[in-house]
N, C-alpha and C. Protein backbone atom coordinates (compact mmCIF):
# COMPACT_ATOMS: atom_id res chain seq x y z
N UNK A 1 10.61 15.41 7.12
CA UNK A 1 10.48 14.71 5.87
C UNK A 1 9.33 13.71 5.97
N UNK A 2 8.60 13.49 4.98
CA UNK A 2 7.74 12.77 4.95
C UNK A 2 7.81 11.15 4.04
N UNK A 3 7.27 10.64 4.62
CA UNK A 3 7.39 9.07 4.45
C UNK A 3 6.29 8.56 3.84
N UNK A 4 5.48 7.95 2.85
CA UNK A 4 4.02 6.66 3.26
C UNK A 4 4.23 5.44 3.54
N UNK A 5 3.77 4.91 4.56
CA UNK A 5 3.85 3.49 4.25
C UNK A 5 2.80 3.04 4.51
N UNK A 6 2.93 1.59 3.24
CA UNK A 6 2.32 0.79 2.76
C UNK A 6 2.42 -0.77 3.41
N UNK A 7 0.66 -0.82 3.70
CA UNK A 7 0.93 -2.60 4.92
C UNK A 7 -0.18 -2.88 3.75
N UNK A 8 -0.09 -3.98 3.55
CA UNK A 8 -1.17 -4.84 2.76
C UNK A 8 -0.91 -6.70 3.69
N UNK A 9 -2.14 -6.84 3.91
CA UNK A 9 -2.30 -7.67 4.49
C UNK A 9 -3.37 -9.07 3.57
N UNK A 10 -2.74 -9.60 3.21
CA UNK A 10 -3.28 -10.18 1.92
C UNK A 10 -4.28 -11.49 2.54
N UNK A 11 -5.26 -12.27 1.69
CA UNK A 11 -5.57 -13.25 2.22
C UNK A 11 -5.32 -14.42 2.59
N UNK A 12 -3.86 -15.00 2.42
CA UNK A 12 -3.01 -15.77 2.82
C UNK A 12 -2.23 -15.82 4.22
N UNK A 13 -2.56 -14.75 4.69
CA UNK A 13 -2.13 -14.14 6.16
C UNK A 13 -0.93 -13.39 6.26
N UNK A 14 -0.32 -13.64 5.27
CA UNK A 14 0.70 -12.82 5.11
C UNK A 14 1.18 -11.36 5.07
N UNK A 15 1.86 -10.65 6.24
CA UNK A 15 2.16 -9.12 6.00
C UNK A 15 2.61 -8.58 5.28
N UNK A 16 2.84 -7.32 4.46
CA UNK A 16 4.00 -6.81 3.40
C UNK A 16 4.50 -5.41 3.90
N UNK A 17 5.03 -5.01 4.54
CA UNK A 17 5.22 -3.35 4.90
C UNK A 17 6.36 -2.66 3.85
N UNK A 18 6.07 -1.65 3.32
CA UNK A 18 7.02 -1.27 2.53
C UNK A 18 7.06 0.56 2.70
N UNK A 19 7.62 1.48 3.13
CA UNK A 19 7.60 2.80 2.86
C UNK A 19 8.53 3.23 1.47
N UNK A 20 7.21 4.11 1.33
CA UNK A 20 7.75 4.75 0.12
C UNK A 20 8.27 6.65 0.51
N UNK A 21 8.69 7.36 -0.66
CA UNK A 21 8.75 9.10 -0.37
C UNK A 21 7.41 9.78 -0.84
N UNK A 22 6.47 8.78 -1.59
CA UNK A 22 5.05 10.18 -1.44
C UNK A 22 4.01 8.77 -1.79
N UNK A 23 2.81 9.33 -1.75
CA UNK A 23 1.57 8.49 -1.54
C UNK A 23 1.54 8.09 -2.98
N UNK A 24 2.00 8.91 -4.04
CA UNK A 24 1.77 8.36 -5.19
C UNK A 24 2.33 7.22 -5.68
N UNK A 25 3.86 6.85 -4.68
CA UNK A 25 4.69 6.07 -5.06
C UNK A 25 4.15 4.35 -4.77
N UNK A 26 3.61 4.93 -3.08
CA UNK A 26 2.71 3.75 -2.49
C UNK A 26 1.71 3.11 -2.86
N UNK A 27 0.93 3.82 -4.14
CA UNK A 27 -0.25 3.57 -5.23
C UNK A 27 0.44 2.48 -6.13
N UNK A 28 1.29 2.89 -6.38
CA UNK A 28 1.84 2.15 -7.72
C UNK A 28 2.25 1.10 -7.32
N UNK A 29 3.07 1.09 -6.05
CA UNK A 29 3.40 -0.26 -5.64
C UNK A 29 2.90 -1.11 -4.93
N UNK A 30 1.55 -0.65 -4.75
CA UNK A 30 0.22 -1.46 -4.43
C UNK A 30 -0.12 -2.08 -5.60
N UNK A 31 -0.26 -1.21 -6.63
CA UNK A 31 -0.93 -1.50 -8.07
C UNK A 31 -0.06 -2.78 -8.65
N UNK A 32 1.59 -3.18 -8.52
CA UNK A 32 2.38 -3.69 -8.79
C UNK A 32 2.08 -5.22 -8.21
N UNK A 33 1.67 -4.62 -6.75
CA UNK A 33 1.56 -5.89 -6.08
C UNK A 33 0.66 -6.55 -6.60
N UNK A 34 -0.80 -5.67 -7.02
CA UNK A 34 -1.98 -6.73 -7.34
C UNK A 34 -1.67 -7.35 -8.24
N UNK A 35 -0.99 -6.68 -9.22
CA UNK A 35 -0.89 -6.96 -10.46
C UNK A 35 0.08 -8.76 -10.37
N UNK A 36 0.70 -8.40 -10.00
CA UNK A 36 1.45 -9.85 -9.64
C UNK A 36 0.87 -10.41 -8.70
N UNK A 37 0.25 -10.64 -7.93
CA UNK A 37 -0.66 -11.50 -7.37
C UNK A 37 -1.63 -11.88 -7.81
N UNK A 38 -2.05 -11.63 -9.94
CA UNK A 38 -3.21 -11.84 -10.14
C UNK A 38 -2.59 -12.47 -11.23
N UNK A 39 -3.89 -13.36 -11.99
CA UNK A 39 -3.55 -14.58 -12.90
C UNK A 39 -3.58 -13.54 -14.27
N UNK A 40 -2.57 -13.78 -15.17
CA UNK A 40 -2.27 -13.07 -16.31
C UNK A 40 -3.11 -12.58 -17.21
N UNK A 41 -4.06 -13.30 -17.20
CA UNK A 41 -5.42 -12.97 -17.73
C UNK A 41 -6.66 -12.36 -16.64
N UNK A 42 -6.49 -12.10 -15.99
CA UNK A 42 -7.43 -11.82 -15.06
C UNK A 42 -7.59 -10.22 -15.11
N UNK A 43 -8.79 -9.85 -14.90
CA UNK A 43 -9.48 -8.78 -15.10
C UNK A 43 -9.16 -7.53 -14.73
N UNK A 44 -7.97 -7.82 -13.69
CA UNK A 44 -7.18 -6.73 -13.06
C UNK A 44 -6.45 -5.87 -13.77
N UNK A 45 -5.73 -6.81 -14.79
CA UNK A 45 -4.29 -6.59 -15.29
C UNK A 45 -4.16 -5.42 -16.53
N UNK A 46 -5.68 -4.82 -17.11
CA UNK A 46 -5.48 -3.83 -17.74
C UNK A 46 -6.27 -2.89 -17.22
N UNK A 47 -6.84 -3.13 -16.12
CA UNK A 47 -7.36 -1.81 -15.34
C UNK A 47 -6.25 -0.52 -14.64
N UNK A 48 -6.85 0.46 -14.76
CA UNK A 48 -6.09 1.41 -14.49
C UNK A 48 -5.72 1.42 -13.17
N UNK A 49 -4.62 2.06 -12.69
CA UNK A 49 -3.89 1.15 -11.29
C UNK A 49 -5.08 0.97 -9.86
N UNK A 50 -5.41 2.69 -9.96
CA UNK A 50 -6.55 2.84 -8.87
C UNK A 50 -7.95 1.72 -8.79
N UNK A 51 -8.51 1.35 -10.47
CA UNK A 51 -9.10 0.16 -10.61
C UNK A 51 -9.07 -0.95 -10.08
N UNK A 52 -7.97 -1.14 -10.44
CA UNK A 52 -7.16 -2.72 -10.16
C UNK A 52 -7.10 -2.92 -9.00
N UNK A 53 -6.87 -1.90 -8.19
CA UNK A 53 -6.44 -2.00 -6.68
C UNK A 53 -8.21 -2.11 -5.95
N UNK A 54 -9.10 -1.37 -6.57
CA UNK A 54 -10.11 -1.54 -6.10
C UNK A 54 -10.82 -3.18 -6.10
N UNK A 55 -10.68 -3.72 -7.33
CA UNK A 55 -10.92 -4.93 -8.10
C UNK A 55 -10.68 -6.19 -7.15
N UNK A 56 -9.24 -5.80 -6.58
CA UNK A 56 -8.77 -7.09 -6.29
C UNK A 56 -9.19 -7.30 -5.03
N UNK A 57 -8.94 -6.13 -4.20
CA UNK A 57 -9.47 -6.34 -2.64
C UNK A 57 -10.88 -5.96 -2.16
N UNK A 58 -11.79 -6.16 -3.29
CA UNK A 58 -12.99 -6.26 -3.31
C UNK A 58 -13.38 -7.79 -3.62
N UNK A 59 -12.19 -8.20 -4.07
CA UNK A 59 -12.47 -9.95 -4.33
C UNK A 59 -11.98 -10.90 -3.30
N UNK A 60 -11.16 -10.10 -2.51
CA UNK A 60 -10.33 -11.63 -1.55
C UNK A 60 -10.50 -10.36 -0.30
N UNK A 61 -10.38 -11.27 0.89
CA UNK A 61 -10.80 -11.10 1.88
C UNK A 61 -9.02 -10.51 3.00
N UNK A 62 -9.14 -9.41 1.95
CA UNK A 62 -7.24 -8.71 2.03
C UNK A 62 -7.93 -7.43 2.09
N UNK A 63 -6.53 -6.85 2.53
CA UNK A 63 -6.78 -4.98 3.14
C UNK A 63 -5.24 -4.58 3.37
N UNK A 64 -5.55 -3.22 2.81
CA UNK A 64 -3.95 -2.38 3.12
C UNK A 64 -4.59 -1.07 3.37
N UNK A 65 -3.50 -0.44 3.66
CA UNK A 65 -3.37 0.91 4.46
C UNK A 65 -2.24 1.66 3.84
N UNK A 66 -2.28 3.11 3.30
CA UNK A 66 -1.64 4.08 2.88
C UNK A 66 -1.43 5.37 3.65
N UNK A 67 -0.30 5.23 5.04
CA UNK A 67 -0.45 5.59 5.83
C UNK A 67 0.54 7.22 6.10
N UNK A 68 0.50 8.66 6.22
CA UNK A 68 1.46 9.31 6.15
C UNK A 68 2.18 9.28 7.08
N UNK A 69 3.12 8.87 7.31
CA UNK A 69 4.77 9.45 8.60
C UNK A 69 5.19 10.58 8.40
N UNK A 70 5.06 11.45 9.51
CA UNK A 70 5.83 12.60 9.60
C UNK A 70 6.82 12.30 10.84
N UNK A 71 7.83 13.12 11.26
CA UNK A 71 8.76 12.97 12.15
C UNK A 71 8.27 14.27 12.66
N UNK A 72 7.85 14.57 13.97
CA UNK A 72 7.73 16.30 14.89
C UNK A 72 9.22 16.07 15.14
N UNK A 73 9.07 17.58 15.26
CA UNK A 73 9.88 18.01 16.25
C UNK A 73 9.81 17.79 17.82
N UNK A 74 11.23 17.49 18.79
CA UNK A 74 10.88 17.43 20.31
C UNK A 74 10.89 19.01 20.65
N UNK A 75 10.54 19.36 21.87
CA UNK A 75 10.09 20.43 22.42
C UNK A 75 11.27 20.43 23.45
N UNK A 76 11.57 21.38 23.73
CA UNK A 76 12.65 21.14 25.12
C UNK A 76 11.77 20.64 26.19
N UNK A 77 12.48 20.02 26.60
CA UNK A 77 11.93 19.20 28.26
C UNK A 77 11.32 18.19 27.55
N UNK A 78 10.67 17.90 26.36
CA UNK A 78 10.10 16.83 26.22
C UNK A 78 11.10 15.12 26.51
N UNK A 79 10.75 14.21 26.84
CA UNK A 79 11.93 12.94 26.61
C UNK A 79 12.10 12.54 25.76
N UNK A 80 13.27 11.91 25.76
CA UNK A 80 13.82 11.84 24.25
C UNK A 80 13.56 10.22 23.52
C-alpha cells in the first residue's frame, strides 16, 4: 500500500509531517496549509492550489517535500 508524506518545514523553524493515501491528497493539504499561513488578503489565497504553493515558498525562506512510501516485501533470510 502506498502512503505520501508530507514535511514542510516552514520559516519559523517549525516541522509539520503529515501522511496522506495519494500525492494528490498531499497537494491539497499543502495548499491548505499555505493558505492559512497567509494574510486573508494576500495574493496566495485565490491562486490555484499548485500556484499558491509555488507563491508562498518562493517568498519565505520554507521548503517541503512530497515524498512516496511504499512498504517491500522481506525476502526469506532477509532480517526482520
Amino acid at each position: 500500500m502506498e502512503r505520501f508524506l508530507l514535511f514542510i518545514r516552514d520559516d519559523d523553524g517549525r516541522d509539520q509531517t503529515d501522511v496522506h493515501p495519494s500525492e494528490r491528497s498531499a497537494r491539497t493539504a499543502l495548499a491548505a496549509y499555505v493558505r492559512s499561513r497567509s494574510e486573508p488578503n494576500a495574493d496566495v489565497v485565490p491562486l490555484h492550489d499548485d500556484d499558491a504553493i509555488d507563491s508562498y515558498f518562493a517568498a519565505r525562506d520554507a521548503e517541503y517535500v512530497i515524498a512516496r512510501l511504499t512498504k517491500t516485501m522481506r525476502r526469506e533470510g532477509d532480517p526482520a
